[in-house]
Protein backbone atom coordinates (compact mmCIF):
# COMPACT_ATOMS: atom_id res chain seq x y z
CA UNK A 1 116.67 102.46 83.26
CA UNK A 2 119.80 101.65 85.72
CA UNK A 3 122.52 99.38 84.21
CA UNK A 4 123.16 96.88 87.13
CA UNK A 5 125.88 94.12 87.04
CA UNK A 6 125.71 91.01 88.48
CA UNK A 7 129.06 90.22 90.69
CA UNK A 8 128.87 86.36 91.56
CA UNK A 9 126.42 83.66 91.18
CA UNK A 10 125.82 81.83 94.50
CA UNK A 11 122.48 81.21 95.39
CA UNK A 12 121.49 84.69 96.70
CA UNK A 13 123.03 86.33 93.28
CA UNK A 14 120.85 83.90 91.47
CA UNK A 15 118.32 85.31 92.83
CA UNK A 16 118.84 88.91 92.18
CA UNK A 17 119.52 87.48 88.54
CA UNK A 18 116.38 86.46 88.46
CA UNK A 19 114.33 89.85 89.71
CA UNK A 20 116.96 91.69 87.66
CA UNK A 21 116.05 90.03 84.29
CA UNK A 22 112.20 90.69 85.37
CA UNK A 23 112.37 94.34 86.74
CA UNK A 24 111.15 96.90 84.27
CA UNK A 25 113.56 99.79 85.05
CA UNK A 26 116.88 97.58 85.34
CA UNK A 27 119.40 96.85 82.52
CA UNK A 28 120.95 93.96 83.16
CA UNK A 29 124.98 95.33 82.31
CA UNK A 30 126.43 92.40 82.55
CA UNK A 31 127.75 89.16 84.69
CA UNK A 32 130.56 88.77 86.79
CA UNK A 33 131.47 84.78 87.71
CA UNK A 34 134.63 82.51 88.09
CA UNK A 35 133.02 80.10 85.78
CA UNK A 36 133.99 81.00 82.15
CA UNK A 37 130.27 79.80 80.98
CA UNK A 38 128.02 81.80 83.57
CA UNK A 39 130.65 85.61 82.69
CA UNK A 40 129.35 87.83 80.03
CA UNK A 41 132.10 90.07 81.57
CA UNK A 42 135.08 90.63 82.90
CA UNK A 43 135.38 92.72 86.25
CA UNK A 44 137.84 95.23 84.86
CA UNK A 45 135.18 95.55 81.81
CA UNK A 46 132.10 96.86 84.29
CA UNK A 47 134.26 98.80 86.66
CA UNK A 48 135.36 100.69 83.63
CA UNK A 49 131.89 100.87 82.07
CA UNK A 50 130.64 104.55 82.24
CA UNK A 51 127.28 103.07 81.66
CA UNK A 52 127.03 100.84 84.27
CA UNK A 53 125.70 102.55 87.35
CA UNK A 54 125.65 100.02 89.56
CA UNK A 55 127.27 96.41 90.85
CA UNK A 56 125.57 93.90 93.10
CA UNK A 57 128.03 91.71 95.13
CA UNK A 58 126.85 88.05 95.97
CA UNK A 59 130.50 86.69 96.62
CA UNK A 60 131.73 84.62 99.89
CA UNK A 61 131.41 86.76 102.85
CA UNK A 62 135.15 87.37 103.21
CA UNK A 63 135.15 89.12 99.72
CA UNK A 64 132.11 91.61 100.80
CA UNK A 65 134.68 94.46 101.95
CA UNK A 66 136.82 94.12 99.21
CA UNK A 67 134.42 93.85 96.26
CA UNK A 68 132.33 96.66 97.42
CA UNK A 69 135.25 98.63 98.20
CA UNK A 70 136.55 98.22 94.04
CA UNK A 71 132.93 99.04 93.32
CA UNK A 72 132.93 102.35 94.79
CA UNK A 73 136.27 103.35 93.86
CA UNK A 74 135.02 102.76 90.63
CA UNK A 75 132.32 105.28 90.83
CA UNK A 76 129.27 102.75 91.13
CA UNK A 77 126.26 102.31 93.57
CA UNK A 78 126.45 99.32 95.67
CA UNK A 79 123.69 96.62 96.50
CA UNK A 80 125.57 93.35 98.53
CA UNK A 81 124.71 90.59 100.84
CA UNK A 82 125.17 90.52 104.41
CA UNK A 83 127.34 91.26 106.25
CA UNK A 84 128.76 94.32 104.67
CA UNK A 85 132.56 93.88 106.48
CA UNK A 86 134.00 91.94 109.39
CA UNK A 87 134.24 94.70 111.90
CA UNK A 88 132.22 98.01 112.51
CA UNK A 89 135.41 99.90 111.91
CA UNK A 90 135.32 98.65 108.01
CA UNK A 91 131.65 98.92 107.79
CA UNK A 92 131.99 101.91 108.76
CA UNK A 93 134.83 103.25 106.48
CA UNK A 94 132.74 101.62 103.54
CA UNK A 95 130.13 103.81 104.36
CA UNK A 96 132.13 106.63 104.48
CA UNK A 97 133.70 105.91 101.61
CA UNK A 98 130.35 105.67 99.53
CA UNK A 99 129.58 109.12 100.89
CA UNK A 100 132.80 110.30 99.66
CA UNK A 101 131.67 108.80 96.06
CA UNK A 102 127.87 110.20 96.79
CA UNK A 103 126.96 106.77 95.76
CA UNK A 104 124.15 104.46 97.64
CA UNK A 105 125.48 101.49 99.33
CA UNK A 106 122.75 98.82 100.43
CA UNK A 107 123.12 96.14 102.49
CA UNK A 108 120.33 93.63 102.06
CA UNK A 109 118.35 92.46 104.96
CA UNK A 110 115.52 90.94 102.75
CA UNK A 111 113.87 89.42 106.54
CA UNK A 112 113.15 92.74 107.48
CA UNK A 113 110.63 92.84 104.15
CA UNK A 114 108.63 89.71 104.71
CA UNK A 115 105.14 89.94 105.36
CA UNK A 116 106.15 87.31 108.65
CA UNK A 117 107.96 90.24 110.16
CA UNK A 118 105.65 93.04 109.27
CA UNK A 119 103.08 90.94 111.07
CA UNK A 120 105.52 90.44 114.09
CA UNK A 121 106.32 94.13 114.69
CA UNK A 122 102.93 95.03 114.17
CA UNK A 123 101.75 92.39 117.32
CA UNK A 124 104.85 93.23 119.20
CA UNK A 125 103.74 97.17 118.61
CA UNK A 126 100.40 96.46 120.51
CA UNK A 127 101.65 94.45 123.06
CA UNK A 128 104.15 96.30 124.75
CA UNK A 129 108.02 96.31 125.59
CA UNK A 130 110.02 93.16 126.08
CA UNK A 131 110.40 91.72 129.78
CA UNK A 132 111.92 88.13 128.65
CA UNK A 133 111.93 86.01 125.83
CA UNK A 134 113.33 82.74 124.06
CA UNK A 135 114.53 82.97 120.68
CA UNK A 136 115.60 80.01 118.30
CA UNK A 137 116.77 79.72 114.97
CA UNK A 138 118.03 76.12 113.43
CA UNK A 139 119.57 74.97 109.41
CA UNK A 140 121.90 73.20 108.07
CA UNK A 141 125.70 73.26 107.77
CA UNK A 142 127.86 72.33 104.71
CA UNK A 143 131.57 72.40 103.71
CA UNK A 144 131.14 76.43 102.52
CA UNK A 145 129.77 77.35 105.71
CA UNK A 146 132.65 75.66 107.49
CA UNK A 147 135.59 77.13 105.55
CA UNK A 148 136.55 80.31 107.99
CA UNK A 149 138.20 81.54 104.60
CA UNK A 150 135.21 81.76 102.69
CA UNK A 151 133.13 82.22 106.05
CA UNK A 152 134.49 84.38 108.22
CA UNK A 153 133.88 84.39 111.40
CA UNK A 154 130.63 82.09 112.46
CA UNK A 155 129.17 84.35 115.05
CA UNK A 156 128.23 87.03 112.11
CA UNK A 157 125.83 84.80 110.29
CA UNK A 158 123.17 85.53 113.19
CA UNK A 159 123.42 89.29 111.73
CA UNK A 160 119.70 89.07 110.41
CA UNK A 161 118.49 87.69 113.16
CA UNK A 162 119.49 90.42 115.38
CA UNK A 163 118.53 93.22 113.05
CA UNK A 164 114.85 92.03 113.18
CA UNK A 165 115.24 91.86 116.58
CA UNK A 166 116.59 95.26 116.83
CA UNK A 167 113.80 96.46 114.59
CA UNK A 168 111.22 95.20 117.61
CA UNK A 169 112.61 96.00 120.24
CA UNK A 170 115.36 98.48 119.98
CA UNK A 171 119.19 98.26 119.78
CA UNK A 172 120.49 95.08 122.42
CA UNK A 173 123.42 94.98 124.78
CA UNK A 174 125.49 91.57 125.01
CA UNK A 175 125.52 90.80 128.39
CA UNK A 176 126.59 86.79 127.94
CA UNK A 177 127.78 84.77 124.54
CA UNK A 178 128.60 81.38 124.14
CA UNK A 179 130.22 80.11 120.96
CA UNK A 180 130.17 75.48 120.65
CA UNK A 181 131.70 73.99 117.68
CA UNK A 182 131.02 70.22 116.96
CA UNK A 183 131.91 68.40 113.91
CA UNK A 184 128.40 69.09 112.28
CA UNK A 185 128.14 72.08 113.15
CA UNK A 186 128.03 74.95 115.86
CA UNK A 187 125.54 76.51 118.25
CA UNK A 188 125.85 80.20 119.53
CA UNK A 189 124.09 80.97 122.62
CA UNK A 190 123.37 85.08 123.24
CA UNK A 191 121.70 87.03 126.41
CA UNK A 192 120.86 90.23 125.13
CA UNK A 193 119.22 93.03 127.28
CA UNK A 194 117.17 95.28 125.02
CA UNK A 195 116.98 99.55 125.65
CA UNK A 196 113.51 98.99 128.02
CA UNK A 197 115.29 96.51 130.24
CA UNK A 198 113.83 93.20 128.65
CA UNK A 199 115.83 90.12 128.41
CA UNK A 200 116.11 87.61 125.78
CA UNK A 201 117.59 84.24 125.25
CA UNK A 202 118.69 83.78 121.87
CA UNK A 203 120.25 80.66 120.02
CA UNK A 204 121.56 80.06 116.63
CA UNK A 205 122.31 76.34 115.94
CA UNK A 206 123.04 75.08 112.71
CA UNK A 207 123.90 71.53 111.87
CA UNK A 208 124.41 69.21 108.67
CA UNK A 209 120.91 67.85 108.07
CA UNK A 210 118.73 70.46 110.45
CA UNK A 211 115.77 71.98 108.32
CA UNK A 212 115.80 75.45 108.66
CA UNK A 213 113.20 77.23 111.08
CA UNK A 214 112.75 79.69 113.93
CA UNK A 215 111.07 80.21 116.72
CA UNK A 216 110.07 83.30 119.09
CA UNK A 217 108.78 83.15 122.66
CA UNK A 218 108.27 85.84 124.57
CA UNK A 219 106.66 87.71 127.30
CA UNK A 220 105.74 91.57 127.19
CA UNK A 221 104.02 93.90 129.14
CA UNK A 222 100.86 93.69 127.52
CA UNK A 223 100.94 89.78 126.70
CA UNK A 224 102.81 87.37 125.21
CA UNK A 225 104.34 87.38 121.57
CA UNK A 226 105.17 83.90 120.01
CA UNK A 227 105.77 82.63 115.89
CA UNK A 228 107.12 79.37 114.43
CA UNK A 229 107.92 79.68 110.92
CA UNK A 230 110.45 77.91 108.34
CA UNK A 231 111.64 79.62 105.41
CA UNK A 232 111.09 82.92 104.15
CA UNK A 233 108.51 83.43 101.07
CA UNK A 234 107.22 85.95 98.96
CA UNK A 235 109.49 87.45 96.36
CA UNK A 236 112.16 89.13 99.08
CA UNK A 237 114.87 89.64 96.86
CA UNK A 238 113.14 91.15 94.34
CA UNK A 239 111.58 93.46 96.84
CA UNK A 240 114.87 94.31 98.14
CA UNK A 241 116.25 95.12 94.43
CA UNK A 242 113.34 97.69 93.57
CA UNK A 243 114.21 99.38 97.05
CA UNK A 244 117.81 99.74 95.85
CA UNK A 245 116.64 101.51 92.64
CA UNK A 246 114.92 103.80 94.84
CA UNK A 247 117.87 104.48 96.61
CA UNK A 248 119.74 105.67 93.38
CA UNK A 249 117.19 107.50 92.18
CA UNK A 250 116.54 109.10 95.92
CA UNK A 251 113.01 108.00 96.39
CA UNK A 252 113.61 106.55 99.80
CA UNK A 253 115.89 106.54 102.69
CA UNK A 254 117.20 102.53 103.95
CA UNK A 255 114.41 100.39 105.11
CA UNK A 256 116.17 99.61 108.65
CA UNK A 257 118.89 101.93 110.65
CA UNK A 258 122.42 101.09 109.20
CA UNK A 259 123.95 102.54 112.44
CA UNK A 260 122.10 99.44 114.08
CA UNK A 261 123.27 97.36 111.65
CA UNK A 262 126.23 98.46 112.23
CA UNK A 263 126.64 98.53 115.85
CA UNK A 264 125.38 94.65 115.84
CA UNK A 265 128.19 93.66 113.62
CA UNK A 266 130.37 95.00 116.71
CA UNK A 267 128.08 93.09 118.80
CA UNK A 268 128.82 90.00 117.19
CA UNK A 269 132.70 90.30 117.07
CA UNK A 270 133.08 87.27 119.92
């Protein structure tokens, strides 16, 4: 069994709650919230916990480098959302830092495990590389997504986005960005050029109201490649949590290249 604590309750570390409390080899250790009636315990409590192996950090995306940087220190493996840190440079010096420990830290990219995308890369595998394409993605905006604070910069929410792109079709180059903010919202426009010289459009709007959905469009050497979709289904964080045991128990390497990952977090720092 691996004694996991819970750091945060937003939606996504509701989630991992939830395949936590059903997973057959994980303990839950214990749960880390600013409300006084969702904490079984205090920070300093699992940090100092020889028994507790690991942490998973759901906080705002501001507090990712931090957390995960006490967490390690501390001597635990590390599961937390995306994005990992602000800048490549203090991604990267996380990751070092977990080698340092020998301790796994996992990013989770739960998009890259959904049966959508495994059907994707297995049509875009048949059909060639990318000459040009149109990508969309639209959802809402609220107060939390608006407070830079909490936030951080806008540009890095498109990080999954790019990473399944990037699992297609290769690593991208920016070659034009453009960043609109309105009162409801924002829309970033992207022209990427991918390794084997193809071309895509990509947009990331998000506005108060918009249901959330995505689109791909695009042409290849061998045909054309094209999905419309909503949201994700099928158990993803839970899927992501039993690769993270696997990771401590060194069953299996990352699902995705975190040098990619990475690299696009640079990409995005516009």
């Amino acid at each position: 069994m691996i004694k996991l604590a819970i750091w945060g309750l937003g939606a996504a570390g509701r989630a991992r709650l939830e395949a936590a409390l059903t997973h057959q080899e994980i303990q839950l250790a214990g749960i880390i919230s600013r409300r006084p009636e969702a904490a079984t315990r205090s920070l300093e409590e699992v940090l100092a916990d020889p028994q507790t192996q690991a942490v998973a950090v759901s906080l705002e995306n501001t507090g990712h480098e931090s957390a995960v940087h006490r967490a390690l220190e501390a001597g635990k493996h590390v599961l937390v959302d995306y994005p990992l840190a602000l800048t490549r440079d203090s991604g990267e010096a996380l990751f070092a830092l977990a080698r340092k420990k020998n301790r796994v830290l996992h990013v989770e990219h739960i998009g890259l495990l959904s049966e959508e995308h495994r059907e994707l890369k297995l049509n875009v595998n048949t059909k060639g590389p990318l000459k040009k394409g149109e990508y969309l993605f639209q959802a809402g905006f609220n107060d939390k997504l608006a407070d830079a604070e909490r936030t951080g910069p806008l540009p890095l929410l498109a990080l999954p986005r790019l990473l399944q792109l990037a699992d297609l079709w290769g690593l991208p180059t920016l070659e034009e960005h453009r960043l609109e903010r309105f009162e409801s919202g924002y829309s970033l426009h992207l022209h990427l050029r991918f390794p084997r010289g193809g071309i895509l459009g990509f947009t990331e709007e998000r506005k108060t109201g918009l249901s959330r959905r995505r689109s791909l469009a695009a042409q290849c050497a061998n045909g054309p490649v094209s999905f419309k979709t909503g949201v994700q289904t099928g158990g993803l964080f839970a899927k992501d949590l039993d690769h993270f045991i696997r990771r401590v128990r060194g069953e299996t390497p990352c699902y995705y290249d975190e040098k990619t990952m990475l690299d696009l977090i640079g990409l995005l720092q516009i």
